[in-house]
Protein backbone atom coordinates (compact mmCIF):
# COMPACT_ATOMS: atom_id res chain seq x y z
CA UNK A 1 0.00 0.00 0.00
CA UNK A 2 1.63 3.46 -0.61
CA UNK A 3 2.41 5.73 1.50
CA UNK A 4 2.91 9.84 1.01
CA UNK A 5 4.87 11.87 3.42
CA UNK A 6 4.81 15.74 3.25
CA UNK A 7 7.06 17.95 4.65
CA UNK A 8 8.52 21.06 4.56
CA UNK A 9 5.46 23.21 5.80
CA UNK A 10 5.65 26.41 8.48
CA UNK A 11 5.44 29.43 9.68
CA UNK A 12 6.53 32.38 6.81
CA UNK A 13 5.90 36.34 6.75
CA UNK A 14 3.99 37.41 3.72
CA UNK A 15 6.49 37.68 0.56
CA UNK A 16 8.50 34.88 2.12
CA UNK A 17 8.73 31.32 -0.03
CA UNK A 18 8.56 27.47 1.15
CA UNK A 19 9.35 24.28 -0.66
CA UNK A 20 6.80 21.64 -0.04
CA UNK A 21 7.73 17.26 -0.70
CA UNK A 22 5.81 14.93 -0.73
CA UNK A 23 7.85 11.28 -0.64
CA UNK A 24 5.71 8.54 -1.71
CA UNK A 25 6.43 4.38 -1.09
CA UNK A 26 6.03 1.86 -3.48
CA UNK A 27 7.65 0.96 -6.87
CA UNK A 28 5.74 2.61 -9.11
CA UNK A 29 5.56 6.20 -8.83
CA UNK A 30 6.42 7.67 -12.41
CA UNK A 31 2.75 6.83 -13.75
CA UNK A 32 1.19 8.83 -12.06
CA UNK A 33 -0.38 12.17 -11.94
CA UNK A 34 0.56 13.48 -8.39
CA UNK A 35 -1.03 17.20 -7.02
CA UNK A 36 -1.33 19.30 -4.50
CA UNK A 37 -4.71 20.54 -2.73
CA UNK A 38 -4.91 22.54 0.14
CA UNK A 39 -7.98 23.20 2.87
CA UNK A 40 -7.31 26.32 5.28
CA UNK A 41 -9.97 26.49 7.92
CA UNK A 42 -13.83 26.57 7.58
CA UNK A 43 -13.42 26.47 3.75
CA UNK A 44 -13.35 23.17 1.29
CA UNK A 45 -10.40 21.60 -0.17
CA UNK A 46 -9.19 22.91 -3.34
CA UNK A 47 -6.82 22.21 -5.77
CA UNK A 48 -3.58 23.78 -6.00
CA UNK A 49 -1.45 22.35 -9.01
CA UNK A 50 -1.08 19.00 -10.55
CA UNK A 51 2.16 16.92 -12.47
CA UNK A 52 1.24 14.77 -14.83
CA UNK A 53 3.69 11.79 -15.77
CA UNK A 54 4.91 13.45 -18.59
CA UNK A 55 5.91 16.41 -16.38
CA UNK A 56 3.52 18.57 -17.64
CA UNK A 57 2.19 21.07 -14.77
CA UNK A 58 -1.84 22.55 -14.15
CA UNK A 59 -2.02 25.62 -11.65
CA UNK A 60 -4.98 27.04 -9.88
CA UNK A 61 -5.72 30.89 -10.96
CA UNK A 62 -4.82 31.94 -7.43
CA UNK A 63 -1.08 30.13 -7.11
CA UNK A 64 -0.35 30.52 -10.96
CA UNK A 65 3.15 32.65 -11.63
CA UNK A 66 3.75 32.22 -7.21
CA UNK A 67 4.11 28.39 -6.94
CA UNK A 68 6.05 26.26 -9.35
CA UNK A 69 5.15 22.44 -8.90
CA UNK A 70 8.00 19.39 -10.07
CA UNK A 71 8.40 15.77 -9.48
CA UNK A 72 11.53 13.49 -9.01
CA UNK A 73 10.68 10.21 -10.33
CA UNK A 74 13.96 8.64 -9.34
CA UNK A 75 13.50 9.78 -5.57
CA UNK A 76 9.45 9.25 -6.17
CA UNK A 77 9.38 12.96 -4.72
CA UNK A 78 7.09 15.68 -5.78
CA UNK A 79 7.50 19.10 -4.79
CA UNK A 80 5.90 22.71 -4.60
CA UNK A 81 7.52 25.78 -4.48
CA UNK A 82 6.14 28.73 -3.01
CA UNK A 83 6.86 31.96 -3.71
CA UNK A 84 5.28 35.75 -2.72
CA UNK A 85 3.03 33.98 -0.25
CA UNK A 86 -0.07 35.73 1.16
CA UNK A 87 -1.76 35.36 4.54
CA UNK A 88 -4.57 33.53 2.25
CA UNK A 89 -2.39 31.24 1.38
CA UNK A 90 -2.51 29.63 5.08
CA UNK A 91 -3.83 26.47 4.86
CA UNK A 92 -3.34 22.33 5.73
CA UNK A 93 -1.32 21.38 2.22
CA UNK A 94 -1.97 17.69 0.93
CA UNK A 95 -0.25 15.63 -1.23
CA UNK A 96 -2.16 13.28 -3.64
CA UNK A 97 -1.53 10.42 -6.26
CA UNK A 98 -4.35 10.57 -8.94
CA UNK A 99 -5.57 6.94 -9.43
CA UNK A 100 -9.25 6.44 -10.62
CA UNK A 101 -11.69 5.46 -7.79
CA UNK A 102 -8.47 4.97 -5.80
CA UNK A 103 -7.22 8.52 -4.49
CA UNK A 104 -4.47 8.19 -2.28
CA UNK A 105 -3.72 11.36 0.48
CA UNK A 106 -1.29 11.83 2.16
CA UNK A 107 -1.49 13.30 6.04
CA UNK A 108 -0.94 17.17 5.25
CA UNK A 109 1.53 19.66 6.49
CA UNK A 110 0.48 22.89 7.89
CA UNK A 111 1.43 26.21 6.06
CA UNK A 112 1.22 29.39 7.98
CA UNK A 113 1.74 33.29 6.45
CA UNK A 114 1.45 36.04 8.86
CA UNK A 115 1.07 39.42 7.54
């Protein structure tokens, strides 16, 4: 069964960057398409970027040109980078591997931007 570990969430001022991973278990990791969502309090869980397994990147509107999203297949890592953050950016970040009828989450790390 695989596993995803974030890491790599805290406390920032607003303007300041983070660099989100997510470290998944298991063999096969290059297939596929691996995201980020986020869920800050009271509101829903939304998407923040995707990586497909060809590399290619989606963006919500509110993170596009701020956070850049990659994957290391050899280390079966994903990442986010976070730039400019904003206090609205606070939120619970989650890692997830795309798998139809078969999500897998992983536990979340907590981002915090103080303005």
């Amino acid at each position: 069964q695989v596993q995803l570990v974030e890491s790599g969430g805290g406390l920032v001022q607003a303007g300041g960057s983070l660099r989100l991973s997510c470290a998944a278990s298991g063999r096969i990791f290059s297939i596929y398409v691996m995201g980020w969502y986020r869920q800050a309090p009271g509101k829903q869980r939304e998407l923040v970027a995707t990586i497909a397994n060809t590399g290619i990147p989606t963006y919500a509107d509110a993170v596009k040109g701020r956070f850049t999203i990659s994957r290391d297949n050899a280390k079966n890592t994903i990442y986010l980078q976070m730039n400019s953050l904003k206090p609205e950016d606070t939120a619970v970040y989650y890692c997830i591997r795309v798998q139809e009828g078969s999500n897998t989450w992983g536990q979340g790390t907590q981002v915090t931007v103080s303005s």
